[in-house]
PDB file of N, CA and C in Angstrom:
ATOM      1  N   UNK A   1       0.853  -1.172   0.000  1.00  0.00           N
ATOM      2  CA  UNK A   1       0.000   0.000   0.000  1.00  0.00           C
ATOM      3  C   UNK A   1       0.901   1.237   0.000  1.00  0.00           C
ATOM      4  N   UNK A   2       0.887   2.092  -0.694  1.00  0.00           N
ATOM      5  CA  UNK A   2       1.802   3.267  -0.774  1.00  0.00           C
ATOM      6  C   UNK A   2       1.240   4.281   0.043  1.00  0.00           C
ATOM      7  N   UNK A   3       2.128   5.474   0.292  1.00  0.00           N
ATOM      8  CA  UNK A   3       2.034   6.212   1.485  1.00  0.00           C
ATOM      9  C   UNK A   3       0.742   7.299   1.269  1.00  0.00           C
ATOM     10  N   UNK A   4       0.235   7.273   0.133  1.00  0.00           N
ATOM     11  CA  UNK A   4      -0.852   8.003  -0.557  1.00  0.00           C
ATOM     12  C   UNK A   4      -2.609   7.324   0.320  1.00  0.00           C
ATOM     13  N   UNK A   5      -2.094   5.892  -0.205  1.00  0.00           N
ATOM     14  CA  UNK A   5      -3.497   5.377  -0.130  1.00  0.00           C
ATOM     15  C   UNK A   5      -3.475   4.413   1.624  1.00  0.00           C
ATOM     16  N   UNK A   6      -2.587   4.955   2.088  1.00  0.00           N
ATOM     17  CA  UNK A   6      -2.246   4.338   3.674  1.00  0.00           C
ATOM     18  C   UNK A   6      -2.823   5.810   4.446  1.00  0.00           C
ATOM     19  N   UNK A   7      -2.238   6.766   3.748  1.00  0.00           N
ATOM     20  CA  UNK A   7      -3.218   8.255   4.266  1.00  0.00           C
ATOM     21  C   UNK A   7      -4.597   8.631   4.280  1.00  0.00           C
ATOM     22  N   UNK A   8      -5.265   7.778   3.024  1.00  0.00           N
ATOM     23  CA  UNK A   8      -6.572   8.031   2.737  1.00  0.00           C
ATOM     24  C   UNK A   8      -7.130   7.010   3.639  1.00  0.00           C
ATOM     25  N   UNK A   9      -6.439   5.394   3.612  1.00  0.00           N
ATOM     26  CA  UNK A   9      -7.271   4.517   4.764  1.00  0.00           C
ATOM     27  C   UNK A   9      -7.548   5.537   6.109  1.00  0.00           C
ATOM     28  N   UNK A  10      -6.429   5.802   6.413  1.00  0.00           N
ATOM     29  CA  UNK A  10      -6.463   6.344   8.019  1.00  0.00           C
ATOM     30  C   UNK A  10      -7.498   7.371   7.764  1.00  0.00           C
ATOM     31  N   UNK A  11      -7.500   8.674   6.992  1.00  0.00           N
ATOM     32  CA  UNK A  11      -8.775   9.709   6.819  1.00  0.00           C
ATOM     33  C   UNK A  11      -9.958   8.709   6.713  1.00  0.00           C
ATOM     34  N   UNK A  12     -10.382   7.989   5.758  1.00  0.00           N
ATOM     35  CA  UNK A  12     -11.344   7.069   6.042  1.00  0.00           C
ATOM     36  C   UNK A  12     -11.821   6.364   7.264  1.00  0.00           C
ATOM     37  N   UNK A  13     -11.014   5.900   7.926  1.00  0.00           N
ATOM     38  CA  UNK A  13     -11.458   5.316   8.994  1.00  0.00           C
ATOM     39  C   UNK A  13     -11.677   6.546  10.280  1.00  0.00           C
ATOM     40  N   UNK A  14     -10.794   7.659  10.321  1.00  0.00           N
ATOM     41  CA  UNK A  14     -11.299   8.852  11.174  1.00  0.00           C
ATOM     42  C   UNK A  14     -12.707   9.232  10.546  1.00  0.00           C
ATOM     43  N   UNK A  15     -13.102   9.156   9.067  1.00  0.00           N
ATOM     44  CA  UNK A  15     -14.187   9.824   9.326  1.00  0.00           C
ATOM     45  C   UNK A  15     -15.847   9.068   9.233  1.00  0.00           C
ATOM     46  N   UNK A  16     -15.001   7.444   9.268  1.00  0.00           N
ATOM     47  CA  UNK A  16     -15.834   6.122   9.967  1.00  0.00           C
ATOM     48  C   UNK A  16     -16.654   6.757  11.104  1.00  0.00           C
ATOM     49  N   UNK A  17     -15.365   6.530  12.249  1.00  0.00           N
ATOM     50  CA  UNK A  17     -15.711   6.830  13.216  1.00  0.00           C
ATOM     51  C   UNK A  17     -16.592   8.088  13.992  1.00  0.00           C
ATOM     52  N   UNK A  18     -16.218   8.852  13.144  1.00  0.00           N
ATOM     53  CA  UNK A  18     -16.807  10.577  13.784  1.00  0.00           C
ATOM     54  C   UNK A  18     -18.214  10.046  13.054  1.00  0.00           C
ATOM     55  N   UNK A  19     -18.883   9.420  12.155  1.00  0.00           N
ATOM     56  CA  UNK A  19     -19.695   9.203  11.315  1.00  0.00           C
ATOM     57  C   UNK A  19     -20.562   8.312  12.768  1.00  0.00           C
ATOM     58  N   UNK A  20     -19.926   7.528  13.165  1.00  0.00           N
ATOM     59  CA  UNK A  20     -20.532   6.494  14.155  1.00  0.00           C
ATOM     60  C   UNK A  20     -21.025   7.098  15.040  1.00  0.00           C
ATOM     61  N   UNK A  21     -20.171   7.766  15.671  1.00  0.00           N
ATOM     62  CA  UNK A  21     -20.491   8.608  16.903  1.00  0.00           C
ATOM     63  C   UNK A  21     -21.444   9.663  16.639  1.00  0.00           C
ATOM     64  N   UNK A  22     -21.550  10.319  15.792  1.00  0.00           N
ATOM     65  CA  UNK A  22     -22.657  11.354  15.503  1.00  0.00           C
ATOM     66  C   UNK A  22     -23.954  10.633  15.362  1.00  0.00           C
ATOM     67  N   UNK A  23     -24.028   9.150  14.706  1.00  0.00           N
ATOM     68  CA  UNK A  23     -25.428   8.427  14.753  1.00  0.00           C
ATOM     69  C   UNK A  23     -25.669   8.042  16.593  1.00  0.00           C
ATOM     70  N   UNK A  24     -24.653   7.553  17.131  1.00  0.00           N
ATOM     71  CA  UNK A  24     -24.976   7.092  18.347  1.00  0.00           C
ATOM     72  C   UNK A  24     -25.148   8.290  19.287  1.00  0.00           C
ATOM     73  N   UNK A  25     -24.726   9.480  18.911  1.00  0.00           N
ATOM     74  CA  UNK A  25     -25.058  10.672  19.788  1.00  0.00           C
ATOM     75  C   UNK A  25     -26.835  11.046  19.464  1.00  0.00           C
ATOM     76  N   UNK A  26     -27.112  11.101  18.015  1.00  0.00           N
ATOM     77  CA  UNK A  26     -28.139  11.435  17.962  1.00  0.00           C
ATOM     78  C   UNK A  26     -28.894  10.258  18.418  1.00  0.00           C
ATOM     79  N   UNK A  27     -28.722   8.766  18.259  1.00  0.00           N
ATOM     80  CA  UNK A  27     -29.868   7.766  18.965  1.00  0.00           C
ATOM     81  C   UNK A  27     -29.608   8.032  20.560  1.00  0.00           C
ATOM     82  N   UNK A  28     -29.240   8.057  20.792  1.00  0.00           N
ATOM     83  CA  UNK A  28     -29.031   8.704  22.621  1.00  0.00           C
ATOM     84  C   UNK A  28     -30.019   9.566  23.041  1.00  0.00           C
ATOM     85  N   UNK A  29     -29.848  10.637  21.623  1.00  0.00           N
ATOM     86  CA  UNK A  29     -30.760  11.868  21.896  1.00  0.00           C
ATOM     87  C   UNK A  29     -32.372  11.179  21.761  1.00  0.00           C
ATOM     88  N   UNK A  30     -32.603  10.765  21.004  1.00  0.00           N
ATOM     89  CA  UNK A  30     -33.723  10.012  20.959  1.00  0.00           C
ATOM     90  C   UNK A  30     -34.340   9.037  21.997  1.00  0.00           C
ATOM     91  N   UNK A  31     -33.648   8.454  22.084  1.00  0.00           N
ATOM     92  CA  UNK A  31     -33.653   7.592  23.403  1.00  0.00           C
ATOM     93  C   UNK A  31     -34.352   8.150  24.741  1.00  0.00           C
ATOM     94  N   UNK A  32     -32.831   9.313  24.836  1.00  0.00           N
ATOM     95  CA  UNK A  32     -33.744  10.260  25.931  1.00  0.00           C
ATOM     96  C   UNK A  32     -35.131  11.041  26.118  1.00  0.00           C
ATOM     97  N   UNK A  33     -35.584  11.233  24.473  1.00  0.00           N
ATOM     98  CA  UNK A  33     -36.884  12.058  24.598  1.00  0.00           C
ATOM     99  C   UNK A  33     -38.162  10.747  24.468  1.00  0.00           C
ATOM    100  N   UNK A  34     -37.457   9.766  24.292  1.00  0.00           N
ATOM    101  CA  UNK A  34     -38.819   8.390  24.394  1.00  0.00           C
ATOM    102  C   UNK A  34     -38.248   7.724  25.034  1.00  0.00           C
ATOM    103  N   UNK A  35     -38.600   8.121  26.208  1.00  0.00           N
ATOM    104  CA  UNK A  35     -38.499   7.102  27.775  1.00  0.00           C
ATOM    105  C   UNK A  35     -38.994   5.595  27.344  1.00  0.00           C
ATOM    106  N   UNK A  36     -40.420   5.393  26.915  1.00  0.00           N
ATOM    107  CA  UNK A  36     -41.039   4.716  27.226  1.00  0.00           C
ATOM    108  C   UNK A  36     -40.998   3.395  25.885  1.00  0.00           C
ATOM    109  N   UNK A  37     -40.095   3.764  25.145  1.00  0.00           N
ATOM    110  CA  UNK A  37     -39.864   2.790  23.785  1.00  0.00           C
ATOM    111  C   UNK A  37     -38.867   2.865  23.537  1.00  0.00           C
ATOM    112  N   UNK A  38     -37.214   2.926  24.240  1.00  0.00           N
ATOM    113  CA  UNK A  38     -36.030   2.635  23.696  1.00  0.00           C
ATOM    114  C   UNK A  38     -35.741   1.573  22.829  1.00  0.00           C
ATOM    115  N   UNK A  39     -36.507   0.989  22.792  1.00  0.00           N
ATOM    116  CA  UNK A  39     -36.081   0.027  21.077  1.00  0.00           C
ATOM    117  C   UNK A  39     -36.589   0.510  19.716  1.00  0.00           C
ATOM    118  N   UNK A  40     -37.416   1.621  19.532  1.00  0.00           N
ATOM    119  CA  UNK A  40     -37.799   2.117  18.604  1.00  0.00           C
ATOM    120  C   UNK A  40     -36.402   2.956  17.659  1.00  0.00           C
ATOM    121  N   UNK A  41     -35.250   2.971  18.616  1.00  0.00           N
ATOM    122  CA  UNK A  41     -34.441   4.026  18.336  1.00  0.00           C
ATOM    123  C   UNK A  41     -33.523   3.164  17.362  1.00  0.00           C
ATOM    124  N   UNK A  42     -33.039   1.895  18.208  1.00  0.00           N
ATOM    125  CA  UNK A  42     -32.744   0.495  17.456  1.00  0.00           C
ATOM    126  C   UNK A  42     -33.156   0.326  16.144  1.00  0.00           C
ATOM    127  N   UNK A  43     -34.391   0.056  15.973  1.00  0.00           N
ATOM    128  CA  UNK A  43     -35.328  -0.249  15.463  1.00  0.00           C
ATOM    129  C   UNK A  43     -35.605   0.638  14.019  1.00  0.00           C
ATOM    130  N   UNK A  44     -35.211   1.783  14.658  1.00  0.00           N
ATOM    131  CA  UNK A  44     -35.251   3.019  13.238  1.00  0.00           C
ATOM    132  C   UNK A  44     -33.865   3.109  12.779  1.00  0.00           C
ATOM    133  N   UNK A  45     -32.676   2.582  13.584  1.00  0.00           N
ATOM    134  CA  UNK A  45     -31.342   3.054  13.138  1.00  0.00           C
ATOM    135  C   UNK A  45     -31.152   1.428  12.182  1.00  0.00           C
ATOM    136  N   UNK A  46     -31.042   0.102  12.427  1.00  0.00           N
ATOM    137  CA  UNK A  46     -31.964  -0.685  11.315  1.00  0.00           C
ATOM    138  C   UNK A  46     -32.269  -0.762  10.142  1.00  0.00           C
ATOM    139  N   UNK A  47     -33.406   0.073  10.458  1.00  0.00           N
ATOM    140  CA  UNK A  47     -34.613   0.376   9.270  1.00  0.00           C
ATOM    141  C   UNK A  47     -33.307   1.523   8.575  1.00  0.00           C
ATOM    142  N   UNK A  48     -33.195   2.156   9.415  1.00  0.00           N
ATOM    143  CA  UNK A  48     -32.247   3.521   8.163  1.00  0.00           C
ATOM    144  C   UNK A  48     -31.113   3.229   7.456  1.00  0.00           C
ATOM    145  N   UNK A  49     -30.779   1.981   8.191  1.00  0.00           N
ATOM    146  CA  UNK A  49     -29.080   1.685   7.604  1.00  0.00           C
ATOM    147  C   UNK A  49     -29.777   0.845   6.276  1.00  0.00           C
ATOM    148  N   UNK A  50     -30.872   0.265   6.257  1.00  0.00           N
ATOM    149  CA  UNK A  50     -31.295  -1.016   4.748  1.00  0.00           C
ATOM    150  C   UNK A  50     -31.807  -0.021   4.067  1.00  0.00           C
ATOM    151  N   UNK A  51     -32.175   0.832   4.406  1.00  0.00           N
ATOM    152  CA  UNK A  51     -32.910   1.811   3.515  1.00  0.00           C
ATOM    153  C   UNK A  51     -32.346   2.379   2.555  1.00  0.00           C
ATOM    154  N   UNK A  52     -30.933   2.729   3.149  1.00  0.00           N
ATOM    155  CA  UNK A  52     -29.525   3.689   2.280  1.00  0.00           C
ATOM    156  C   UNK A  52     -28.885   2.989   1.805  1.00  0.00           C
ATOM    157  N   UNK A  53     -28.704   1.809   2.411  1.00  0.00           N
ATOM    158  CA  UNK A  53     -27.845   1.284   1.594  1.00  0.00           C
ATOM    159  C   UNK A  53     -28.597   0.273   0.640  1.00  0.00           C
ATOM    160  N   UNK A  54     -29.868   0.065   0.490  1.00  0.00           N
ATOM    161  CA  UNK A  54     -30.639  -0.241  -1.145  1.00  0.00           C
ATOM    162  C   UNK A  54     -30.634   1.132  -2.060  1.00  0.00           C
ATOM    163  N   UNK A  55     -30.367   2.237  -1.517  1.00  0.00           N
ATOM    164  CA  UNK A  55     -30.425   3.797  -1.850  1.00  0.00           C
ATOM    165  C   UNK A  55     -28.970   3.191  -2.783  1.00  0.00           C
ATOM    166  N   UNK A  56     -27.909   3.205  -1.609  1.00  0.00           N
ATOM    167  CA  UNK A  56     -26.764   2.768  -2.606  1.00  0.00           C
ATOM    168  C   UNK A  56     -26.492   2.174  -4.008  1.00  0.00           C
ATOM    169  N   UNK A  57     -27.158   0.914  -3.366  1.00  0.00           N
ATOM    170  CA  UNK A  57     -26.858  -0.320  -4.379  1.00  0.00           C
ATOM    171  C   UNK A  57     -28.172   0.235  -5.911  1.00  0.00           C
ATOM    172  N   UNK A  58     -28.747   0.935  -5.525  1.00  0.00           N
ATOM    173  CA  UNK A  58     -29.904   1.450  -6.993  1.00  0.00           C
ATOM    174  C   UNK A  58     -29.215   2.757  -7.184  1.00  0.00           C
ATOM    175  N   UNK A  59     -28.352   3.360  -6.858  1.00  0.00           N
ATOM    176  CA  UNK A  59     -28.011   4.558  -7.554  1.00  0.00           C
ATOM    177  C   UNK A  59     -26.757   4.024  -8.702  1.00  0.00           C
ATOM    178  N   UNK A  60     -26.336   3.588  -8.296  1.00  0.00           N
ATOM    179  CA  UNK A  60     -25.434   2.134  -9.531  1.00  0.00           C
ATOM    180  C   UNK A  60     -25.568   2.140 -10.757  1.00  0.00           C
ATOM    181  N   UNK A  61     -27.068   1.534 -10.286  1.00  0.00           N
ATOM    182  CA  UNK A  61     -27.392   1.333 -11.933  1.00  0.00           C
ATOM    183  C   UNK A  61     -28.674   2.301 -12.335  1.00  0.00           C
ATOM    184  N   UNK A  62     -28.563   2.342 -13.794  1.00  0.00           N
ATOM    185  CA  UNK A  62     -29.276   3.405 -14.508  1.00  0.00           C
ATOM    186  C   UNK A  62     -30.800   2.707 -14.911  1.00  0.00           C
ATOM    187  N   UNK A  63     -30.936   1.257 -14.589  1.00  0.00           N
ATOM    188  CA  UNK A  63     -32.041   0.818 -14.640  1.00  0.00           C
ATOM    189  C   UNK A  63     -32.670  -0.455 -13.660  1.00  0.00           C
ATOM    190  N   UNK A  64     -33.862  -0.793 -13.463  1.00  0.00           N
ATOM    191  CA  UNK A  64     -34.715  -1.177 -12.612  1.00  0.00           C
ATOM    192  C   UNK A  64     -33.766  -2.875 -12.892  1.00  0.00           C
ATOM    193  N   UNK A  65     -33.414  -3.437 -13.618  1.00  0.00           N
ATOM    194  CA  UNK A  65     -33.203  -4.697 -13.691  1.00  0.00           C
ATOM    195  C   UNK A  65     -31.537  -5.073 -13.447  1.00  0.00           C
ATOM    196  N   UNK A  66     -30.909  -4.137 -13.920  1.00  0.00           N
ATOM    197  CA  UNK A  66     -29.778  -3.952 -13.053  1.00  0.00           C
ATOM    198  C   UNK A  66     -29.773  -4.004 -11.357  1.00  0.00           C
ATOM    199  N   UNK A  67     -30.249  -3.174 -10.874  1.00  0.00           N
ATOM    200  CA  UNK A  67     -30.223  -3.395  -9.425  1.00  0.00           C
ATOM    201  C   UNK A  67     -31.036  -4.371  -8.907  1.00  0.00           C
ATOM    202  N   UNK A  68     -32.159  -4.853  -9.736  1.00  0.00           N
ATOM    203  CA  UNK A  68     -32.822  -5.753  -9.110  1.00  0.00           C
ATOM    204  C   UNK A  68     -32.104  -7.426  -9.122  1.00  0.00           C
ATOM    205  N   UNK A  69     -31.274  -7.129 -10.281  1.00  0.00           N
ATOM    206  CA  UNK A  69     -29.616  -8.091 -10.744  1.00  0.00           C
ATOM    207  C   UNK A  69     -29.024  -8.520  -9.204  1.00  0.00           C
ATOM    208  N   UNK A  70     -29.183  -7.398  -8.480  1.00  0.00           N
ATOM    209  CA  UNK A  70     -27.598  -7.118  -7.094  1.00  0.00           C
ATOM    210  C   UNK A  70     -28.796  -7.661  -6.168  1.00  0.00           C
ATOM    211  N   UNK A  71     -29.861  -7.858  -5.757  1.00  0.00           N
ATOM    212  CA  UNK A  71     -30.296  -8.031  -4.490  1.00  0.00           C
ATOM    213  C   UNK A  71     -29.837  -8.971  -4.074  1.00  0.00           C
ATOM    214  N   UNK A  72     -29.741 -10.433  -4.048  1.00  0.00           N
ATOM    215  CA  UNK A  72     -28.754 -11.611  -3.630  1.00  0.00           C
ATOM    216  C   UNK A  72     -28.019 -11.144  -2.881  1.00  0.00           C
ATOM    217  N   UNK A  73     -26.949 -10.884  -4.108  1.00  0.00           N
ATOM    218  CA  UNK A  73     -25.430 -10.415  -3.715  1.00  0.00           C
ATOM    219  C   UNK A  73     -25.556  -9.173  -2.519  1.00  0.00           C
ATOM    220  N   UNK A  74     -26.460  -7.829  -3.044  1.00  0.00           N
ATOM    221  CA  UNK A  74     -25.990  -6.957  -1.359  1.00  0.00           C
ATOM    222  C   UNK A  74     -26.762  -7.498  -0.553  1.00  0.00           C
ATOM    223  N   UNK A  75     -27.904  -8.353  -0.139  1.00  0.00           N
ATOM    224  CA  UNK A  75     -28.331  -8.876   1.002  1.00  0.00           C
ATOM    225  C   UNK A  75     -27.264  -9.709   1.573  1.00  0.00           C
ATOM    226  N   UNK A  76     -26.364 -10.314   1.018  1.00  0.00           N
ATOM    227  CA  UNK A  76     -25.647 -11.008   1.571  1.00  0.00           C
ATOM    228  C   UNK A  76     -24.676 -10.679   2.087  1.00  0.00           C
ATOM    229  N   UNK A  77     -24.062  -9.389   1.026  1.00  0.00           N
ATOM    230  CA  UNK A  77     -22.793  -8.648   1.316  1.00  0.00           C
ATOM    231  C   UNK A  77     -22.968  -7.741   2.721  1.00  0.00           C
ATOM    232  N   UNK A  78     -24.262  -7.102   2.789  1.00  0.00           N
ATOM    233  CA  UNK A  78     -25.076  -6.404   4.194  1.00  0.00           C
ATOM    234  C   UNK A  78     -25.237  -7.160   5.411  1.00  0.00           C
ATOM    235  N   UNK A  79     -25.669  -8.404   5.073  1.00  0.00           N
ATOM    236  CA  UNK A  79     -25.849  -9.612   6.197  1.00  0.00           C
ATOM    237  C   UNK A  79     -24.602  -9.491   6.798  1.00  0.00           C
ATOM    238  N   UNK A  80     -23.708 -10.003   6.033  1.00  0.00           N
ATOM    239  CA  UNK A  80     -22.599 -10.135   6.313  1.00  0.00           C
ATOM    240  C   UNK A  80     -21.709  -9.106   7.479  1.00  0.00           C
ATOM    241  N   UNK A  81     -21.754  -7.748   6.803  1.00  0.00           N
ATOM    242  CA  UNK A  81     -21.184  -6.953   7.613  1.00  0.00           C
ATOM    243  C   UNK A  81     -22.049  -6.893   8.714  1.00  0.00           C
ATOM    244  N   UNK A  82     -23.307  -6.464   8.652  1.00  0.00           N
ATOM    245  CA  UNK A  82     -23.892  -6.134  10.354  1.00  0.00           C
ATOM    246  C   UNK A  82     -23.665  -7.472  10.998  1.00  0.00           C
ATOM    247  N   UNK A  83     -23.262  -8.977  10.538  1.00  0.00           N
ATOM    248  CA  UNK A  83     -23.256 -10.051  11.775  1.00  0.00           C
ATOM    249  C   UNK A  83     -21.820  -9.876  12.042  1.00  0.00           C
ATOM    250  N   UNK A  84     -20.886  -9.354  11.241  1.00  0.00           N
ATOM    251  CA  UNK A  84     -19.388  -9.683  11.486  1.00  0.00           C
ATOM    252  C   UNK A  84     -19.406  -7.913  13.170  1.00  0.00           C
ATOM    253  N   UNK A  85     -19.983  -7.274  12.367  1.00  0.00           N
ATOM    254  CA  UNK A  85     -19.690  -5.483  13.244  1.00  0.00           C
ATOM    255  C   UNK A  85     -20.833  -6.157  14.759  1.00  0.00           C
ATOM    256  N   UNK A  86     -21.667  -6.896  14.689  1.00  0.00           N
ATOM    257  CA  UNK A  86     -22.687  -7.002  15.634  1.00  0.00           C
ATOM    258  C   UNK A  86     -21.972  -7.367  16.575  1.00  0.00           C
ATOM    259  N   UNK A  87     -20.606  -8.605  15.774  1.00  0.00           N
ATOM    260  CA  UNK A  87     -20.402 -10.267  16.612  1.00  0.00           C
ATOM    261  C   UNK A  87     -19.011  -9.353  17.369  1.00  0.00           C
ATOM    262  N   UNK A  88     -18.511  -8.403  16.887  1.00  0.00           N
ATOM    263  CA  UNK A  88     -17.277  -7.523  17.581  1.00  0.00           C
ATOM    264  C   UNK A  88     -17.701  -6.807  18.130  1.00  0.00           C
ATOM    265  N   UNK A  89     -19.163  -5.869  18.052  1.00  0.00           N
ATOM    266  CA  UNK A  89     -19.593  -5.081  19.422  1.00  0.00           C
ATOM    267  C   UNK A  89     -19.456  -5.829  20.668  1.00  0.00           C
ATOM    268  N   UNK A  90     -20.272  -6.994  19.858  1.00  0.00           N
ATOM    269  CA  UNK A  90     -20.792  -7.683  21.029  1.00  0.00           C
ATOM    270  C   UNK A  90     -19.748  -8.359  22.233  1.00  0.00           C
ATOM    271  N   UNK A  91     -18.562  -8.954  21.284  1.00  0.00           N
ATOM    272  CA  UNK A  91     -17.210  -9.579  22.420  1.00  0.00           C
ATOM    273  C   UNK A  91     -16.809  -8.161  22.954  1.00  0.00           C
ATOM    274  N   UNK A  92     -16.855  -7.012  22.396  1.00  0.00           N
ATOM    275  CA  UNK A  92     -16.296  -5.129  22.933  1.00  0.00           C
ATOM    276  C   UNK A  92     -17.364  -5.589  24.444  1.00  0.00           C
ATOM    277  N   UNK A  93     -18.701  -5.553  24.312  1.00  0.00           N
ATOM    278  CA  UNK A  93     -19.369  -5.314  25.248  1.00  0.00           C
ATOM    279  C   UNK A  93     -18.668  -6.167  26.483  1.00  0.00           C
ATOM    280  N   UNK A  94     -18.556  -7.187  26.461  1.00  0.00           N
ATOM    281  CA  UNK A  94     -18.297  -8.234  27.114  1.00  0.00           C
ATOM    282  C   UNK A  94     -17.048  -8.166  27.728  1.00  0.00           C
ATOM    283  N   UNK A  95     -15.895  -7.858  26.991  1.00  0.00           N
ATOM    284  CA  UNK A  95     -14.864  -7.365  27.373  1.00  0.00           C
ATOM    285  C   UNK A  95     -14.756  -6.422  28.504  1.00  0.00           C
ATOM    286  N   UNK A  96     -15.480  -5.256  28.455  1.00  0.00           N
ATOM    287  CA  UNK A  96     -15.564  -4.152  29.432  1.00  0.00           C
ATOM    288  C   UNK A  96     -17.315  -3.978  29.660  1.00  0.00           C
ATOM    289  N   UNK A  97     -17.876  -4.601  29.856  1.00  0.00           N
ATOM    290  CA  UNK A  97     -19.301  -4.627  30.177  1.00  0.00           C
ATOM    291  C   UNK A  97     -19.682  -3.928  31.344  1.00  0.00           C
ATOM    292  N   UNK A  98     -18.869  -3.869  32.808  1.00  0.00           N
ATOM    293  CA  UNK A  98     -18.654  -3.255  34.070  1.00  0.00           C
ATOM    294  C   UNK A  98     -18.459  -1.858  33.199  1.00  0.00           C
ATOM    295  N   UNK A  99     -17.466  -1.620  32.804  1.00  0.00           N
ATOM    296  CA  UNK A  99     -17.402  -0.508  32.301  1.00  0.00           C
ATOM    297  C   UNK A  99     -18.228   0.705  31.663  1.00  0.00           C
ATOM    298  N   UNK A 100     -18.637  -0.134  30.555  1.00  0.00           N
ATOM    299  CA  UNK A 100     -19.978   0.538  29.851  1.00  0.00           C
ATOM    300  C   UNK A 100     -21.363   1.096  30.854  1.00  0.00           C
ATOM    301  N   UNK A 101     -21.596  -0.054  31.315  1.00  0.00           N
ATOM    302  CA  UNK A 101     -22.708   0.029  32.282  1.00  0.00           C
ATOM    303  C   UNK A 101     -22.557   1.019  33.075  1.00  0.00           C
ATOM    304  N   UNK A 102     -21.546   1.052  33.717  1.00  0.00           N
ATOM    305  CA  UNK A 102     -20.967   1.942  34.770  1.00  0.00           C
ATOM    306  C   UNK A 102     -20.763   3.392  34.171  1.00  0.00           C
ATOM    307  N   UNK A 103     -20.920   3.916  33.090  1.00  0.00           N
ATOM    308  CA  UNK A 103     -20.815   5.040  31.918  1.00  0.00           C
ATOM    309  C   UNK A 103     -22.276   5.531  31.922  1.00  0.00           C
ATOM    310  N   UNK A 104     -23.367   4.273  31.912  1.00  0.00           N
ATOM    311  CA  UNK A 104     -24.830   4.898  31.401  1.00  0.00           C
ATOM    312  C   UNK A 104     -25.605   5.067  32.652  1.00  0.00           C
ATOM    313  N   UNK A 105     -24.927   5.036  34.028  1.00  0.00           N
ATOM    314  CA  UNK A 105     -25.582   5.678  35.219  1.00  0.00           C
ATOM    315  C   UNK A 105     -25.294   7.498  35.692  1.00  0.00           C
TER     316      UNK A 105
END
């Protein structure tokens, strides 16, 4: 990898992250103003991530049978990432679980 595209990973992945944190700041915010249904927040962040990224996969192509070509393939390619990002939150949680918890009091 040359020193060009080793610069752009790292900008990429800083602006991963600031990207993450601005969704989890605003579901927080949400969270807090609906006491009474904190899984709705889940539930819409979800719904918003399949939404954009079929947004994605149809801005691609210039016609209806083209993208309807990719559904397989990005359901799988999507599956994929949210069980691989779920299955590493999830050992993160576990790892420092005292921790976290101990953050949301």
């Amino acid at each position: 990898m040359s020193d060009q595209q080793q610069n752009q990973q790292q900008e990429d992945d800083k602006k991963f992250f600031e990207y993450t944190d601005t969704f989890i700041d605003l579901a927080n915010k949400h969270e807090s103003s609906n006491q009474g249904a904190p899984q709705l927040v889940g539930a819409s962040l979800m719904f918003a991530a399949a939404r954009y990224n079929a947004f994605l996969v149809a801005r691609t192509h210039e016609e209806k049978a083209g993208f309807e070509s990719k559904k397989e393939e990005a359901i799988a390619y999507f599956s994929e990432q949210f069980t691989k990002m779920l299955t590493d939150n999830w050992a993160d949680y576990c790892n420092y679980f005292d921790q976290y918890r101990n953050n949301q009091k």
